[in-house]
C-alpha atoms as a PDB file:
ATOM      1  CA  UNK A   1     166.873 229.813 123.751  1.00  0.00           C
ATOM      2  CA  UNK A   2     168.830 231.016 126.997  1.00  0.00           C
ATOM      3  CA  UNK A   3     172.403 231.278 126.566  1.00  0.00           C
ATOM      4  CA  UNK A   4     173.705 229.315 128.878  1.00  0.00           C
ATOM      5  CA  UNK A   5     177.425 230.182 128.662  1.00  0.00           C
ATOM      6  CA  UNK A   6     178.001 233.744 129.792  1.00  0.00           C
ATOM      7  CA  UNK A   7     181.024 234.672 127.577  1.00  0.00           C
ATOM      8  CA  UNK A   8     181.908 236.036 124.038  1.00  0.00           C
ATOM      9  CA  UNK A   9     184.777 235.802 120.870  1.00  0.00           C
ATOM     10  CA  UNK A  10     185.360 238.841 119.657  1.00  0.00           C
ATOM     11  CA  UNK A  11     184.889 238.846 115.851  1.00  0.00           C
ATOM     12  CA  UNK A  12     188.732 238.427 114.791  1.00  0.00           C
ATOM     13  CA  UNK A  13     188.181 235.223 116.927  1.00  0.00           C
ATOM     14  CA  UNK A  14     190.337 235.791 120.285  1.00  0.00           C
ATOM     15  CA  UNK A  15     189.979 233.769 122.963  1.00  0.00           C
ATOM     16  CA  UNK A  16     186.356 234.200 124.541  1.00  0.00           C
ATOM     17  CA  UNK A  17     186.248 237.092 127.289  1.00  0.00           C
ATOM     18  CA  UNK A  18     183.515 236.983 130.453  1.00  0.00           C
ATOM     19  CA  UNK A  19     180.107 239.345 128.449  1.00  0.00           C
ATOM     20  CA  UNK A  20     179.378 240.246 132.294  1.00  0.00           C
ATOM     21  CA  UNK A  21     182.150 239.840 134.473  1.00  0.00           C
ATOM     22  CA  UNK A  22     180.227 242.003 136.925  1.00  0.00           C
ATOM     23  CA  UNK A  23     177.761 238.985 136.845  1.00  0.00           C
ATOM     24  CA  UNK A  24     180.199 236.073 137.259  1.00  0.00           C
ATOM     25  CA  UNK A  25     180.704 235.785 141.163  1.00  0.00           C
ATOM     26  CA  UNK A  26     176.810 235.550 141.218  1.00  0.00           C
ATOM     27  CA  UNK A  27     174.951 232.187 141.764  1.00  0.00           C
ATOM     28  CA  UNK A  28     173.184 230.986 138.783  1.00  0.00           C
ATOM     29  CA  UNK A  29     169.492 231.267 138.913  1.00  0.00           C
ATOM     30  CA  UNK A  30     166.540 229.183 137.637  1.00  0.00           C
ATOM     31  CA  UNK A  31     165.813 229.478 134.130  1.00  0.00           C
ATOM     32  CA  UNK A  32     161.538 228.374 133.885  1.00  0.00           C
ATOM     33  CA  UNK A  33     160.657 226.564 130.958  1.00  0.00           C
ATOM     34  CA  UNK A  34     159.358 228.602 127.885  1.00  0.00           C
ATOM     35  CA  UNK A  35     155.457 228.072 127.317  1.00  0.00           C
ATOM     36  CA  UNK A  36     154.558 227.382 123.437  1.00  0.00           C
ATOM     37  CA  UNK A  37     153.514 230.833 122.500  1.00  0.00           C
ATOM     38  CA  UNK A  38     157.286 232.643 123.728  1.00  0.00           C
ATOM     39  CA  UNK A  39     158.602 230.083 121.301  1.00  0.00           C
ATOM     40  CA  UNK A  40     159.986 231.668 117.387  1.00  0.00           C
ATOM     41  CA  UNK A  41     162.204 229.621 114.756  1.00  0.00           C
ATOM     42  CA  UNK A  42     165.809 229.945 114.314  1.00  0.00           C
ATOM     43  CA  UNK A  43     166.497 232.779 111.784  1.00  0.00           C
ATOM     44  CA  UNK A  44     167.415 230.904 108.493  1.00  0.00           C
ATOM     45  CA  UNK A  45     166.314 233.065 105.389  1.00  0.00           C
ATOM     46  CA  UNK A  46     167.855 234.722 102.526  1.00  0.00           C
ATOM     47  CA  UNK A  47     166.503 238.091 103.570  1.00  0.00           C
ATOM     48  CA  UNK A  48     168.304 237.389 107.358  1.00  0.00           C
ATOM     49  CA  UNK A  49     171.360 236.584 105.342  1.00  0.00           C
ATOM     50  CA  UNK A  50     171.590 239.671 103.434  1.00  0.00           C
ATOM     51  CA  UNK A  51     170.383 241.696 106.369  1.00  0.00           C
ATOM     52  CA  UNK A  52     173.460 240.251 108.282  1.00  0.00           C
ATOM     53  CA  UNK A  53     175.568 241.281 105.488  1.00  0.00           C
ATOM     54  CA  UNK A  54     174.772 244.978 104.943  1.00  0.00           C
ATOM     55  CA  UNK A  55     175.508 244.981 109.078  1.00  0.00           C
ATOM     56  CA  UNK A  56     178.900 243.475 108.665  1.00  0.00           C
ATOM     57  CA  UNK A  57     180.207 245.689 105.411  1.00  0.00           C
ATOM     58  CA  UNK A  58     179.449 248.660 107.121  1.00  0.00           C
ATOM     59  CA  UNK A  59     181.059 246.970 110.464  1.00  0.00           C
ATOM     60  CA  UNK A  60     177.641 248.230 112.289  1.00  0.00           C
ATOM     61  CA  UNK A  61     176.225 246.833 115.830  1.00  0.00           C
ATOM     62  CA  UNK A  62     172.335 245.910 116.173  1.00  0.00           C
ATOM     63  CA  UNK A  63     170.736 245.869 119.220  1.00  0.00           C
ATOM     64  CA  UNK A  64     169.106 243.137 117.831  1.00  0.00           C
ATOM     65  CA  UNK A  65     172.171 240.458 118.077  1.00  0.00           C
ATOM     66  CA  UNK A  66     173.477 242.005 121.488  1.00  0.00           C
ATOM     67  CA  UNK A  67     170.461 242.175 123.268  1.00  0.00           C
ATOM     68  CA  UNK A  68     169.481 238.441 121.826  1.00  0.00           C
ATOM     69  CA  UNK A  69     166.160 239.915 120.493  1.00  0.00           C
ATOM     70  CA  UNK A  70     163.900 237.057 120.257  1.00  0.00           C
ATOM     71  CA  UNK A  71     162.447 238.905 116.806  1.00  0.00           C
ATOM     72  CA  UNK A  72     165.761 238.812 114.894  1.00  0.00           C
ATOM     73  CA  UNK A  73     164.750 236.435 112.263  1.00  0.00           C
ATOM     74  CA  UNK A  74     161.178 238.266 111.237  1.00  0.00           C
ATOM     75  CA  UNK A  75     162.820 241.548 111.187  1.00  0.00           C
ATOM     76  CA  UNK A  76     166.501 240.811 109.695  1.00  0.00           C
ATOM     77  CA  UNK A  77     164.395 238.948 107.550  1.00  0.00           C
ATOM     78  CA  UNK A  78     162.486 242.029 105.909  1.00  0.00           C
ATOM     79  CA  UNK A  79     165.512 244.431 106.361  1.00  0.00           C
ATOM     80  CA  UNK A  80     164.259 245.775 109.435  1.00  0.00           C
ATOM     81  CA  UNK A  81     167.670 246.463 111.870  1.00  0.00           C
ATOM     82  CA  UNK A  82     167.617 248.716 115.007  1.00  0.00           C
ATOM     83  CA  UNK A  83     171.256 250.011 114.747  1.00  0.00           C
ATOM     84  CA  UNK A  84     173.054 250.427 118.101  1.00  0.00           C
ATOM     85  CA  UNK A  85     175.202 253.079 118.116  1.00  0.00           C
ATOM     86  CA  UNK A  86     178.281 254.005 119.949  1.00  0.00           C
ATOM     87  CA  UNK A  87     180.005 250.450 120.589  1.00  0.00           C
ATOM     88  CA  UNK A  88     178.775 247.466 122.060  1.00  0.00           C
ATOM     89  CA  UNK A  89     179.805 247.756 125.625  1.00  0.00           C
ATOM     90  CA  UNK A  90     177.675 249.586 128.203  1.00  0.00           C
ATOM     91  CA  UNK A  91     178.841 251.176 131.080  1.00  0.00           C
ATOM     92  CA  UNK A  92     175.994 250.106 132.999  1.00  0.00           C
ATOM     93  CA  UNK A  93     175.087 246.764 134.373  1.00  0.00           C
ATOM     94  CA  UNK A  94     171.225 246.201 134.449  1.00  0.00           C
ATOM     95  CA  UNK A  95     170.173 243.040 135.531  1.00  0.00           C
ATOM     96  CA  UNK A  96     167.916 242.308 132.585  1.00  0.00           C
ATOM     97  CA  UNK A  97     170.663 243.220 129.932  1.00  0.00           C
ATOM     98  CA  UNK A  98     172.433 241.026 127.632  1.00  0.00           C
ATOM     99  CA  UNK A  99     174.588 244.399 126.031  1.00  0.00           C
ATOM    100  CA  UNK A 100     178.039 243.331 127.346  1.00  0.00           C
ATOM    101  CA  UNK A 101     179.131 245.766 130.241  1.00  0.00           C
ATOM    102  CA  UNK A 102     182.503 247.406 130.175  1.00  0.00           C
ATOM    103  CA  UNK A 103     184.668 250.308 129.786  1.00  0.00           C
ATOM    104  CA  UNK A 104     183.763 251.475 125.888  1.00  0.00           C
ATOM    105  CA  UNK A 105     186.383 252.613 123.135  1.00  0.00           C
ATOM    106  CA  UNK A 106     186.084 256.300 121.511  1.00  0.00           C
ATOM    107  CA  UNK A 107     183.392 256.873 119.480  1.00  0.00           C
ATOM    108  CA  UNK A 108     183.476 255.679 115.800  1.00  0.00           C
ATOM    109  CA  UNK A 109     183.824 259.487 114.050  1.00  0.00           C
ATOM    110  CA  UNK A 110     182.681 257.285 110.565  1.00  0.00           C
ATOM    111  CA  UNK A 111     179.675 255.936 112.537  1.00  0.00           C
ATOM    112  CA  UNK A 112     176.845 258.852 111.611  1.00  0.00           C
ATOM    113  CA  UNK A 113     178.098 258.230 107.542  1.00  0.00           C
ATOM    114  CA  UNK A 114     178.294 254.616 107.844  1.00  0.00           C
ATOM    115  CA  UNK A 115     174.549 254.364 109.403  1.00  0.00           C
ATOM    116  CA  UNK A 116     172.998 256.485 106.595  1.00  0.00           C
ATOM    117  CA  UNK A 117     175.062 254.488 103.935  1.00  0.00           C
ATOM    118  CA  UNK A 118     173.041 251.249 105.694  1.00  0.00           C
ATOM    119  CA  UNK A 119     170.001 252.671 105.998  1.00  0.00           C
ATOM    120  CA  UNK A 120     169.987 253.863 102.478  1.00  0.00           C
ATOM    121  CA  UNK A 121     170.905 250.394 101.107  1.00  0.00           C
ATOM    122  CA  UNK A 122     168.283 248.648 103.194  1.00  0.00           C
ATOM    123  CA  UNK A 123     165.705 251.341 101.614  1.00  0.00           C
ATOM    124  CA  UNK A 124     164.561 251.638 104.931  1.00  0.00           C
ATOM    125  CA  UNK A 125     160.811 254.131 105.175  1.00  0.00           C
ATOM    126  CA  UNK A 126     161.403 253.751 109.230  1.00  0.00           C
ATOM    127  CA  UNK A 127     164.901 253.568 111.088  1.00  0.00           C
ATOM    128  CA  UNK A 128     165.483 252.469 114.467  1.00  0.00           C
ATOM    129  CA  UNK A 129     168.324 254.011 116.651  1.00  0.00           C
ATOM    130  CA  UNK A 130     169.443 252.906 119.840  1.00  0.00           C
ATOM    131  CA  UNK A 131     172.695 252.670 122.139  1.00  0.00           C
ATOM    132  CA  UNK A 132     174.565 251.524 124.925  1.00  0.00           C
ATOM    133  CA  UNK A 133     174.703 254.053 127.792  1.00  0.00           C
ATOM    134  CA  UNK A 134     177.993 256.014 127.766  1.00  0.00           C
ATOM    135  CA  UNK A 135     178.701 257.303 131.310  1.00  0.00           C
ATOM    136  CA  UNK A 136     181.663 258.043 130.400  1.00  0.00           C
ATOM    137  CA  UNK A 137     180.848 260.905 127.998  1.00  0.00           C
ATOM    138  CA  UNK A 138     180.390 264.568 129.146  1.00  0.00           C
ATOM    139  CA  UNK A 139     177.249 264.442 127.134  1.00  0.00           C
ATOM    140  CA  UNK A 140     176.598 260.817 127.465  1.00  0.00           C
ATOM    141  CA  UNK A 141     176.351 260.630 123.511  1.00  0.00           C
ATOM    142  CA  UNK A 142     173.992 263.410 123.222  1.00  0.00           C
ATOM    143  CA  UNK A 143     175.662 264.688 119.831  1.00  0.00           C
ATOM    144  CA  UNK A 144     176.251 261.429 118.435  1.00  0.00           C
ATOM    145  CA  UNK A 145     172.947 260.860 118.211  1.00  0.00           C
ATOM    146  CA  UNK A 146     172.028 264.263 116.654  1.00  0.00           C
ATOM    147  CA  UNK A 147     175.408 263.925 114.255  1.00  0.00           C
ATOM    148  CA  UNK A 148     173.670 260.257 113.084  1.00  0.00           C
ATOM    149  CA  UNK A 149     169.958 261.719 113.068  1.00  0.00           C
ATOM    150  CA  UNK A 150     171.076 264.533 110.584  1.00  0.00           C
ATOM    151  CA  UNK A 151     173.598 261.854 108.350  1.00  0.00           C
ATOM    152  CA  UNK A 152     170.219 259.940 108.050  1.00  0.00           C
ATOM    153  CA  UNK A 153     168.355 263.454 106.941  1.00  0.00           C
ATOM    154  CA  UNK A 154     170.648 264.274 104.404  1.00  0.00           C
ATOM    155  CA  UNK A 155     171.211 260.397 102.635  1.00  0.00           C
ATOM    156  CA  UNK A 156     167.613 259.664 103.421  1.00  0.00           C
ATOM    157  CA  UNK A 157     165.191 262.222 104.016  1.00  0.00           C
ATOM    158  CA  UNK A 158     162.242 260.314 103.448  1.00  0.00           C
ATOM    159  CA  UNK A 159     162.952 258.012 105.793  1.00  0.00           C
ATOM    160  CA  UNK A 160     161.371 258.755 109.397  1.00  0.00           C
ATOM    161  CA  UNK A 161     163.690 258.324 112.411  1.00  0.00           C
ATOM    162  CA  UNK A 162     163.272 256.690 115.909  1.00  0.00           C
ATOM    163  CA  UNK A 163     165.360 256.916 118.354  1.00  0.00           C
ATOM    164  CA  UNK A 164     165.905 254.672 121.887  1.00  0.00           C
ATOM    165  CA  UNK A 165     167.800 256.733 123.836  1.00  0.00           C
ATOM    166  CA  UNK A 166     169.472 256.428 127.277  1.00  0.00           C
ATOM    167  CA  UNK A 167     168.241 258.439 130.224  1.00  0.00           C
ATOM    168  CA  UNK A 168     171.440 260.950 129.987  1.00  0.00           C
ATOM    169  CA  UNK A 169     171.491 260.878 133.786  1.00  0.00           C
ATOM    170  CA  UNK A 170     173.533 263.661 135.437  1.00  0.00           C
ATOM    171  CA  UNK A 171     174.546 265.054 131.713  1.00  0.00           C
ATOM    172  CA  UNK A 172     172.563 268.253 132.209  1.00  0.00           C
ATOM    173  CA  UNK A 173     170.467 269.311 128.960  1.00  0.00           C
ATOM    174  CA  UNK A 174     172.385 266.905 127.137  1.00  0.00           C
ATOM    175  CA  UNK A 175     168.799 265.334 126.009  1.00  0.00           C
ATOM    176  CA  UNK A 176     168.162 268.967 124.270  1.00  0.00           C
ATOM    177  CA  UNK A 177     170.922 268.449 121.551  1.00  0.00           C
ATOM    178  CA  UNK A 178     168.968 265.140 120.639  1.00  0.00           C
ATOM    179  CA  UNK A 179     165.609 266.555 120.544  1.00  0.00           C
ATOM    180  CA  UNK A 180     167.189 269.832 118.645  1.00  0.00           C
ATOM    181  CA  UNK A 181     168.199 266.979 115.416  1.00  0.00           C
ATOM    182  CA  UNK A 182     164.490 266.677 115.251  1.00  0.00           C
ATOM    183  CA  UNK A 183     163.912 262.626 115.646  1.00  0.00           C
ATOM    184  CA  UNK A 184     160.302 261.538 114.255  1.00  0.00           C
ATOM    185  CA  UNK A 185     159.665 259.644 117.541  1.00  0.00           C
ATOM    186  CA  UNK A 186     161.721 259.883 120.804  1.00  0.00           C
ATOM    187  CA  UNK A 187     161.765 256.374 123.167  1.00  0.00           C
ATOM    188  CA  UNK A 188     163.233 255.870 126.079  1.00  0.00           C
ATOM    189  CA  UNK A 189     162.109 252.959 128.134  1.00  0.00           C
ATOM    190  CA  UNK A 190     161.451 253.085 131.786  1.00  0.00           C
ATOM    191  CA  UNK A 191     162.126 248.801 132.122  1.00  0.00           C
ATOM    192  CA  UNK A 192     160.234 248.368 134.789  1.00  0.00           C
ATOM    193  CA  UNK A 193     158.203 249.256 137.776  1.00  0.00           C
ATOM    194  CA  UNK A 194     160.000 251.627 140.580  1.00  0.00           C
ATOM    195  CA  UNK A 195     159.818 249.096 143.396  1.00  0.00           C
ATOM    196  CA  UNK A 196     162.269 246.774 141.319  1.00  0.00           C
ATOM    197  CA  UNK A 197     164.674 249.290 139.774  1.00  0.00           C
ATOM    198  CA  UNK A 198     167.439 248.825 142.800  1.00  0.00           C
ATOM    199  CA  UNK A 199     167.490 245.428 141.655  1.00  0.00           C
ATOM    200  CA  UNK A 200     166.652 245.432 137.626  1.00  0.00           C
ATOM    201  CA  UNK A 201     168.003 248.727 136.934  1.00  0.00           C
ATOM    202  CA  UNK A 202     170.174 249.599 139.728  1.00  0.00           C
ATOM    203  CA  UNK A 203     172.167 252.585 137.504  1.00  0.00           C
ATOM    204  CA  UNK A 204     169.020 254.533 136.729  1.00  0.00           C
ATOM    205  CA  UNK A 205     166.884 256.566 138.685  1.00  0.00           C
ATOM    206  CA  UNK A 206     163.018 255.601 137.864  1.00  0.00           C
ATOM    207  CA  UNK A 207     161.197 259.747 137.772  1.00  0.00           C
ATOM    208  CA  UNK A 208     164.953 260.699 135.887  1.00  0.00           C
ATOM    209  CA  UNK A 209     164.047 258.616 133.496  1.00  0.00           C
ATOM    210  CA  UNK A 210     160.175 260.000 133.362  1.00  0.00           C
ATOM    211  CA  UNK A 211     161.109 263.365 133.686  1.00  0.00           C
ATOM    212  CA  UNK A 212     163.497 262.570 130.343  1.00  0.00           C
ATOM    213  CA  UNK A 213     160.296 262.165 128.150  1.00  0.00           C
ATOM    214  CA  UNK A 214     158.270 264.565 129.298  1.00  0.00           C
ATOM    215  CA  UNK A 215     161.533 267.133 128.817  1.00  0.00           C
ATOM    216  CA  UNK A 216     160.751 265.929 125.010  1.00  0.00           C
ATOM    217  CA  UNK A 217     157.005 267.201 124.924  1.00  0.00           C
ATOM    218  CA  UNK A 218     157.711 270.763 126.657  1.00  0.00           C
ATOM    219  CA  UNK A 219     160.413 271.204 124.484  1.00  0.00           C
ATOM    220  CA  UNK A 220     159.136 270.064 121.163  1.00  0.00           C
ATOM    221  CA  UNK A 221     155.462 269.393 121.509  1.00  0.00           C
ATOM    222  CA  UNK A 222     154.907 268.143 117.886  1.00  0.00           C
ATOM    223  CA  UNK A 223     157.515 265.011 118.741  1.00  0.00           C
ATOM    224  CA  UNK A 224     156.182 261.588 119.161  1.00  0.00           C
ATOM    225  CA  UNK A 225     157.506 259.942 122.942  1.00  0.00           C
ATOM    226  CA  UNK A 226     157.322 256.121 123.214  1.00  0.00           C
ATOM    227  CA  UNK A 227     158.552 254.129 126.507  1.00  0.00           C
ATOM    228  CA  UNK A 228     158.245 250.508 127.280  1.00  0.00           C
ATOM    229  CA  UNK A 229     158.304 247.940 130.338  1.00  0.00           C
ATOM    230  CA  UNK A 230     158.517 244.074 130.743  1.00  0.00           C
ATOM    231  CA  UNK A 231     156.710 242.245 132.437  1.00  0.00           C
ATOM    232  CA  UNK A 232     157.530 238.983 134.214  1.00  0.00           C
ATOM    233  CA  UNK A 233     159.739 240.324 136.743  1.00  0.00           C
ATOM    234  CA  UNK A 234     157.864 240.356 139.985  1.00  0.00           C
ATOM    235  CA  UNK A 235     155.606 243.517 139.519  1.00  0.00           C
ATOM    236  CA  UNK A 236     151.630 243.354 140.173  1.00  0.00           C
ATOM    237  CA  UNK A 237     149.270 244.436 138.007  1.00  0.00           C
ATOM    238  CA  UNK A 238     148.095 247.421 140.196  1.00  0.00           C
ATOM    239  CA  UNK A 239     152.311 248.370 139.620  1.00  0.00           C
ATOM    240  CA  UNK A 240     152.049 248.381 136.038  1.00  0.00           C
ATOM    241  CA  UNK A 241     148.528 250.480 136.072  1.00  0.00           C
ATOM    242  CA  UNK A 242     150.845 252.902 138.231  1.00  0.00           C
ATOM    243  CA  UNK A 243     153.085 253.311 135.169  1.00  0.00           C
ATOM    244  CA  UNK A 244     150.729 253.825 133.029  1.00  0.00           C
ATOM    245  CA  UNK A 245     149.306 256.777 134.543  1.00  0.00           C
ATOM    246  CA  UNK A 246     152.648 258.428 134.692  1.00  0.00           C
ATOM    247  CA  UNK A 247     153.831 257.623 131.378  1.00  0.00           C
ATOM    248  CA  UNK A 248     149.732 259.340 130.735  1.00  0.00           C
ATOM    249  CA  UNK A 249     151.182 262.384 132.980  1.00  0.00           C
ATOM    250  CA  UNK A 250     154.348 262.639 131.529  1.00  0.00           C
ATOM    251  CA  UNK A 251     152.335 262.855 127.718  1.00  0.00           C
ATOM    252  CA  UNK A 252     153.678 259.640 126.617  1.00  0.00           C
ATOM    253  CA  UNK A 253     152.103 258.327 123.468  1.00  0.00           C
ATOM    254  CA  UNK A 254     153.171 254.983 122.990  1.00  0.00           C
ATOM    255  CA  UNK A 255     153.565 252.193 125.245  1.00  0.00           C
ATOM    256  CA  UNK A 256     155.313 248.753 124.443  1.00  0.00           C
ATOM    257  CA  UNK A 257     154.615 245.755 127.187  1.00  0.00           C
ATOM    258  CA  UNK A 258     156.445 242.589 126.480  1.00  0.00           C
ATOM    259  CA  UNK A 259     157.428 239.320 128.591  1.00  0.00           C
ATOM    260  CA  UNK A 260     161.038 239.898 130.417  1.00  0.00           C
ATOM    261  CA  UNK A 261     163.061 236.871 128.895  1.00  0.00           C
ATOM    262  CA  UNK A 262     166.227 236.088 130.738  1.00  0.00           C
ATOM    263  CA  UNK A 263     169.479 236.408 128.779  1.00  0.00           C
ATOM    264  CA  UNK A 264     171.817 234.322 130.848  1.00  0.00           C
ATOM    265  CA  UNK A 265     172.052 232.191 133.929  1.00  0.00           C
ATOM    266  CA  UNK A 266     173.624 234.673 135.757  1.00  0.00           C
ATOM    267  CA  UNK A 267     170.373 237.497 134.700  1.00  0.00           C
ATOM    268  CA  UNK A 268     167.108 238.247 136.882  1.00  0.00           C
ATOM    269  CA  UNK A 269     165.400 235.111 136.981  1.00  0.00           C
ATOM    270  CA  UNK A 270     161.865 235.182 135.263  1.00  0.00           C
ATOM    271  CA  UNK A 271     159.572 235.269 137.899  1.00  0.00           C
ATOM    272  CA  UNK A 272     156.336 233.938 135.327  1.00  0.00           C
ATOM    273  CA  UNK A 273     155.399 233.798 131.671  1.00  0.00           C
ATOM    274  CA  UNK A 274     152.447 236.371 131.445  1.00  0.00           C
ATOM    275  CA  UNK A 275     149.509 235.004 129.631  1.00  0.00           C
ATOM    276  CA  UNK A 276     148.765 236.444 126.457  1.00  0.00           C
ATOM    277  CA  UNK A 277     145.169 236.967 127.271  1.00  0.00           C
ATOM    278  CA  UNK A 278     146.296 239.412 130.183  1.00  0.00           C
ATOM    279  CA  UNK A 279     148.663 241.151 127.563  1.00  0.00           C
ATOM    280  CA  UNK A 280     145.675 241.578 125.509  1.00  0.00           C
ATOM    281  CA  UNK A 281     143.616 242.928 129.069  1.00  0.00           C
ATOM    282  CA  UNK A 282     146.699 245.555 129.459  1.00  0.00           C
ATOM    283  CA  UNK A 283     145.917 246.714 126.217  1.00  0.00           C
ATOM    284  CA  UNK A 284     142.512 247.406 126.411  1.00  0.00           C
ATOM    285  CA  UNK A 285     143.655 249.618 129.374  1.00  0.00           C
ATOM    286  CA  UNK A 286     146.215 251.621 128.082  1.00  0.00           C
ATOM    287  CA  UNK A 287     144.377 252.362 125.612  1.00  0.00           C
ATOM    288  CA  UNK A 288     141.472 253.835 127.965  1.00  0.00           C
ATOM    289  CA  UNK A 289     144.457 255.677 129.457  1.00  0.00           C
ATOM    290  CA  UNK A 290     144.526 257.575 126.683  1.00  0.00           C
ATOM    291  CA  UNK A 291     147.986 256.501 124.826  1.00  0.00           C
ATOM    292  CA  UNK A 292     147.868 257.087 121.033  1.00  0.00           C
ATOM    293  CA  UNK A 293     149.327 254.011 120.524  1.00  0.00           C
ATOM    294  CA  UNK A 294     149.932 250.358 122.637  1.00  0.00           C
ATOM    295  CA  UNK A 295     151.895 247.254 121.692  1.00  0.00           C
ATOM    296  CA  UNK A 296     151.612 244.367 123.770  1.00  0.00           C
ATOM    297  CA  UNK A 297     152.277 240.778 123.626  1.00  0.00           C
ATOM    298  CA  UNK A 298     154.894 238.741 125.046  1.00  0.00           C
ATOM    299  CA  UNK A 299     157.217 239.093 121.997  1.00  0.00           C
ATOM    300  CA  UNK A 300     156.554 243.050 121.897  1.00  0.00           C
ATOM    301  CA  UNK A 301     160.060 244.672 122.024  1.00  0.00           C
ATOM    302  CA  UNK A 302     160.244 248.625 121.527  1.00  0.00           C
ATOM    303  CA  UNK A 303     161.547 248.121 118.044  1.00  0.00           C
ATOM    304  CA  UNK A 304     159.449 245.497 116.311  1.00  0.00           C
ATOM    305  CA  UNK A 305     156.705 246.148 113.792  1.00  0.00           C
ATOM    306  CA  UNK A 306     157.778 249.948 114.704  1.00  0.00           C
ATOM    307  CA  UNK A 307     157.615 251.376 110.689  1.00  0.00           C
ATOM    308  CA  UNK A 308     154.221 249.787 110.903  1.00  0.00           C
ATOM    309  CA  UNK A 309     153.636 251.437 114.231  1.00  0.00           C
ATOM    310  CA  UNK A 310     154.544 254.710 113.461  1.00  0.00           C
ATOM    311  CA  UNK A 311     151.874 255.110 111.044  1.00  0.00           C
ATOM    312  CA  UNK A 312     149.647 253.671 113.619  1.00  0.00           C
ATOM    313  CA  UNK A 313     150.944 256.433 115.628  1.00  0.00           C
ATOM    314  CA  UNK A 314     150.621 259.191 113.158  1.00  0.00           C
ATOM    315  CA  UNK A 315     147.257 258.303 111.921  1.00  0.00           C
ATOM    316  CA  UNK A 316     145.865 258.493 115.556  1.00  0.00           C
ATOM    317  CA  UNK A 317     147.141 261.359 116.271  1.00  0.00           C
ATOM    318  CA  UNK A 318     145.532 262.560 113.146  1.00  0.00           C
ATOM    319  CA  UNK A 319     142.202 261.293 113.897  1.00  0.00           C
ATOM    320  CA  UNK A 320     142.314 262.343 117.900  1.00  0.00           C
ATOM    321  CA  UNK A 321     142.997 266.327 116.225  1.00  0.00           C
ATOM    322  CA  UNK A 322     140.456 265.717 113.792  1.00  0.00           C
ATOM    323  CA  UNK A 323     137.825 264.631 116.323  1.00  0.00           C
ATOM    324  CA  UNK A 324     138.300 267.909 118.696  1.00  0.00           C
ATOM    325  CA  UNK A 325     138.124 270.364 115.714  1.00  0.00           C
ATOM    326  CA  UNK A 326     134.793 268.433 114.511  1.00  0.00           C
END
């Protein structure tokens, strides 16, 4: 459901603060009616409950509940959290975003220990890592990241790690210290086409943001890069093929497409619901692009289904090396 009422109580219940007061001198735009197959259930079971539970004892933040992930209840459900690291206030103000926008605090020193401690309760096989971008950082969070990849390592070292990184813009080789910590798979997600980044994305630079994973593959060839875009946002099909071929020149091996849902009155505007049979015809060819791996459907988001994925990801590659050494 579309939140309605752009505002939010801090959890010792103060009085409700503006989530976007960058967004609140804007005019409210048109929110479309949801078709039947964007539609999920309100998260109600036991396994959501003690999902939510871990999160709070270890005072974590999940991308999950600030970016209003429609998937919350399927994957809180089976102990499946993508922890957001580094505070919940961005320093950027995307259009798309429902991550309140701000001026962060420090950084949590406890945060790398108190991630592992989760992640080892929730017996998670595959971890999720994401953040809010952190401008205001010399390194934009570059060693945060590697300090909570190698708490992971040593608590859990079974347990493969993903990361969704920001695009480090202007933090020069700050993206090396993440890759150095070794991350199983390394996402960052372009968003959307370049024609509607000055608009969508207007604090990131569309080829930065390329250039970031293909950075990953000359440095550490071995390392599995992911990206993602919505769709529903104004671009054209031939826009989206664009991508594809350079996320395909870039060495990307996983792509995520999913339908753009729009957090807030004062958000981008959905410009359609995509059909699911054209998600299915996107598939079919990215696929024939050549990426490893594709997940797309409207309710795709980078981090659902991605344990499952990653061994997707990892048995193709297996069977792609197998097949030139045949």
């Amino acid at each position: 459901m579309t939140t309605l009422i752009d505002s939010i109580a801090n959890r010792d219940g103060e009085t409700p603060k503006p989530r976007h007061p960058e967004k609140q001198g804007r005019e409210d735009t048109p929110v479309l009616r949801k078709p039947d197959w964007i539609r999920v259930k309100a998260p109600v079971s036991k396994g959501f409950a003690e999902t939510r539970e871990i999160v709070r004892s270890k005072n974590l933040t999940t991308v999950c509940e600030e970016a209003a992930c429609p998937n919350i209840g399927e994957c809180w459900d089976k102990k499946h959290a993508t922890m957001m690291i580094m505070g919940d206030t961005c320093t950027r103000a995307c259009a798309f975003c429902n991550v309140k926008t701000g001026l962060p605090g420090a950084l949590d020193v406890d945060e790398p220990r108190h991630v592992a401690e989760a992640v080892a309760e929730m017996g998670l096989a595959h971890v999720v890592i994401t953040s809010v971008d952190r401008d205001d950082l010399t390194d934009g969070g570059a060693e945060h990241f590697a300090q909570v990849i190698r708490a992971i390592r040593e608590t859990s070292p079974q347990t493969t790690i993903e990361i969704l990184t920001p695009d480090f813009l202007r933090k020069d080789r700050a993206e090396d210290i993440v890759i150095d910590a070794r991350p199983d798979v390394f996402n960052h997600n372009l968003e959307t086409v370049p024609r509607l980044y000055l608009s969508i994305r207007p604090g990131a630079r569309y080829f930065n943001s390329l250039r970031l994973l293909e950075k990953v593959k000359e440095r550490d060839p071995s390392m599995f890069t992911k990206s993602g875009i919505m769709v529903g946002l104004g671009e054209t099909r031939e826009e989206v093929m664009q991508v594809m071929d350079d996320m395909r020149s870039a060495g990307i091996d996983f792509i995520t497409i999913g339908q753009y849902l729009q957090p807030t009155r004062k958000h981008a505007p959905v410009d359609r619901f995509v059909h699911p049979d054209e998600f299915k015809s996107y598939e079919s060819v990215a696929r024939a692009k050549g990426f490893l791996m594709v997940s797309a459907s409207p309710l795709t988001r980078s981090s659902h289904h991605a344990g499952e994925d990653f061994a997707k990801l990892r048995a193709a590659r297996q069977t792609k090396t197998s097949s030139q050494y045949s």
